[in-house]
C-alpha atoms as a PDB file:
ATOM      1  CA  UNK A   1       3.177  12.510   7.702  1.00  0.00           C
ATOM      2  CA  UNK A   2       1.779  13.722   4.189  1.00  0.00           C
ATOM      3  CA  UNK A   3      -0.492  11.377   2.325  1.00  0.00           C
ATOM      4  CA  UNK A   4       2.125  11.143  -0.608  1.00  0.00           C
ATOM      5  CA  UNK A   5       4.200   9.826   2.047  1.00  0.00           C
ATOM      6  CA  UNK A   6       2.142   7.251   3.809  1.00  0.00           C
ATOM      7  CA  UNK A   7       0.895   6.242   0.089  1.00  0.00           C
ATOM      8  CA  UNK A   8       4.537   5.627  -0.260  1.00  0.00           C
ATOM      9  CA  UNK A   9       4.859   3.542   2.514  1.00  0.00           C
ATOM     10  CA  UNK A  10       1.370   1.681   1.535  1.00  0.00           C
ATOM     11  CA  UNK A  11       3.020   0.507  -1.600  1.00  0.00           C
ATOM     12  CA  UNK A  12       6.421  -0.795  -0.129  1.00  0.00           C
ATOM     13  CA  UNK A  13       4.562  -2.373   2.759  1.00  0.00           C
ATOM     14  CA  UNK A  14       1.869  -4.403  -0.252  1.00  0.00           C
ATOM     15  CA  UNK A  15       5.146  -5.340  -1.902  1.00  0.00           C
ATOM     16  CA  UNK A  16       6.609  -6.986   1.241  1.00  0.00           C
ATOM     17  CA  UNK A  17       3.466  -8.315   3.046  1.00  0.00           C
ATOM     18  CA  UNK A  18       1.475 -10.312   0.217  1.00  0.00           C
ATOM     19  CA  UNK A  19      -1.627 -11.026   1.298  1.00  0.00           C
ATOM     20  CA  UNK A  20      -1.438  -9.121   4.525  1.00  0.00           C
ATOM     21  CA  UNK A  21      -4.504  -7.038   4.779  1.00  0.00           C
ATOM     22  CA  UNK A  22      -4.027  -3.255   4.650  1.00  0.00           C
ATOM     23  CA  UNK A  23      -5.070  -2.581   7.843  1.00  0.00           C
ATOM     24  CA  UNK A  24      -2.341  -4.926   9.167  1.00  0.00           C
ATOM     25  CA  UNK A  25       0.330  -3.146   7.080  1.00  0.00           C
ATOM     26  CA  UNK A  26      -0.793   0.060   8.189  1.00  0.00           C
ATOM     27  CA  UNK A  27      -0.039  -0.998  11.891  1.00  0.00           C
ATOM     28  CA  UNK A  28       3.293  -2.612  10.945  1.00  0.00           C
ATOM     29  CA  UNK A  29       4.625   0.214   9.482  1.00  0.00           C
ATOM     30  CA  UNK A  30       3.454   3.072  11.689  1.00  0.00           C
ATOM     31  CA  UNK A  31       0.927   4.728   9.395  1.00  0.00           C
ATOM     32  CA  UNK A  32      -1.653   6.687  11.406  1.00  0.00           C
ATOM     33  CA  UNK A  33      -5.073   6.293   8.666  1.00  0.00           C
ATOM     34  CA  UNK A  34      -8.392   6.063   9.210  1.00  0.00           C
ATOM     35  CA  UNK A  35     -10.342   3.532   7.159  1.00  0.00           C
ATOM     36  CA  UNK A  36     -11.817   5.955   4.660  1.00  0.00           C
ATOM     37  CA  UNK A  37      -8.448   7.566   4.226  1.00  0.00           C
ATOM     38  CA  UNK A  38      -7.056   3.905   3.705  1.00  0.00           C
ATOM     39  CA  UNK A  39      -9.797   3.276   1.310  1.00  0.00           C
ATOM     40  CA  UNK A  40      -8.672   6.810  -0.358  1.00  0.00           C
ATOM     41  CA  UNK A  41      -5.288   5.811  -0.670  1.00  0.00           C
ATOM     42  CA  UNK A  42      -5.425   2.485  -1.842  1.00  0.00           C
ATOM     43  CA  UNK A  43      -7.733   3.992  -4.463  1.00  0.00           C
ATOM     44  CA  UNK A  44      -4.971   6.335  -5.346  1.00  0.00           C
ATOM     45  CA  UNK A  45      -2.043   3.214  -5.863  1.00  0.00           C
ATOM     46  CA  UNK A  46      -4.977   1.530  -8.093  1.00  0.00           C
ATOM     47  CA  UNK A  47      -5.292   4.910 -10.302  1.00  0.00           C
ATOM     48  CA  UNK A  48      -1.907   5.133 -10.639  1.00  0.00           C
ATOM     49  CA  UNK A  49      -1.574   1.035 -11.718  1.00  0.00           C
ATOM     50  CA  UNK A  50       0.295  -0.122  -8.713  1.00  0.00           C
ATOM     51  CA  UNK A  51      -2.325  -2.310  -7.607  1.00  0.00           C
ATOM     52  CA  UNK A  52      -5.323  -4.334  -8.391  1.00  0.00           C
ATOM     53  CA  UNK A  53      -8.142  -6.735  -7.720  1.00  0.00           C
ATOM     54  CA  UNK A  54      -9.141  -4.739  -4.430  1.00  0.00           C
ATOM     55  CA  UNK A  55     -11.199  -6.733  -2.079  1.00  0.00           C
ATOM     56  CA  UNK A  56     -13.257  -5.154   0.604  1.00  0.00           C
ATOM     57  CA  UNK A  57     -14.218  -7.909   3.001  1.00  0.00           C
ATOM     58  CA  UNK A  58     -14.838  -7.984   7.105  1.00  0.00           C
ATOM     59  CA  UNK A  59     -11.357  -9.307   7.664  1.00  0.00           C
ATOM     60  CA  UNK A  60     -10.224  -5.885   5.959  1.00  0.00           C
ATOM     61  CA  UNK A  61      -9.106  -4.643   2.673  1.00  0.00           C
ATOM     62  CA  UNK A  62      -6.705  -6.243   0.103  1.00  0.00           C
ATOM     63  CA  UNK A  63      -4.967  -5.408  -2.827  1.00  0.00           C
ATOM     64  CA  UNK A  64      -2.561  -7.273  -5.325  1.00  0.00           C
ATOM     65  CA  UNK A  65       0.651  -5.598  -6.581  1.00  0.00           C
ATOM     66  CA  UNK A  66       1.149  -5.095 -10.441  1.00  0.00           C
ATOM     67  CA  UNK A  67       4.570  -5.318 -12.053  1.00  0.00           C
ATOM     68  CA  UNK A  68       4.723  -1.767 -12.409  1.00  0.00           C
ATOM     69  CA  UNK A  69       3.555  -1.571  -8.586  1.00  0.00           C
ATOM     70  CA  UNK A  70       6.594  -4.007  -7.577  1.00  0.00           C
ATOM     71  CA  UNK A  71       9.103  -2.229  -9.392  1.00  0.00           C
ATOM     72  CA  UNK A  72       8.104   1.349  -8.123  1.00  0.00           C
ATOM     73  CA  UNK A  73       8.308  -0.448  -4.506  1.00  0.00           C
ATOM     74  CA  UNK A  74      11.293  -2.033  -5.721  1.00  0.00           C
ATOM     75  CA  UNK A  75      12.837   1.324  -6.309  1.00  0.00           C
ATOM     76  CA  UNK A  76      11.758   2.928  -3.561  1.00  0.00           C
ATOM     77  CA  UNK A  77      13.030   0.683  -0.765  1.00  0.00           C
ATOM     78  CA  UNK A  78      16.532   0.456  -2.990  1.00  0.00           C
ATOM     79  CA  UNK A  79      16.436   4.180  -2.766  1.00  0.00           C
ATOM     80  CA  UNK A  80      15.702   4.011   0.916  1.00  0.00           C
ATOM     81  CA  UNK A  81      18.288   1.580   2.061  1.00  0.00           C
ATOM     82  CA  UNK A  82      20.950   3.530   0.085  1.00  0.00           C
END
């Protein structure tokens, strides 16, 4: 799977799971990532403005969806399911 792709993935899987760390989604949705490649990706959907307040913390890593995050996800899974 290409990073663009499991980025992709990352996003829709924030948008769904709020407040679900990243490691979790990563699990739930099949995406095989290391934790510096999570750590590289998240910092990707935070560059782009899909996602903020990161929180690094023993119980994993978190991130917050923007509005512009939530409707790229939004779009994405329409696109998906169509």
């Amino acid at each position: 799977m290409s990073t663009e792709s499991k980025i992709t993935k990352l996003l829709a899987g924030i948008c769904l799971n709020y407040g679900t760390s990243l490691q979790t989604i990563v699990r739930q949705f099949g995406i095989k990532a290391s934790t510096p490649e999570l750590e590289q990706m998240i910092d990707e959907l935070h560059d782009r403005g899909y996602v903020h307040s990161i929180e690094k913390s023993p119980k994993g890593i978190f991130a917050q969806i923007t509005s512009l995050g939530n409707e790229k996800a939004k779009d994405l899974l329409e696109y998906a399911t169509a």
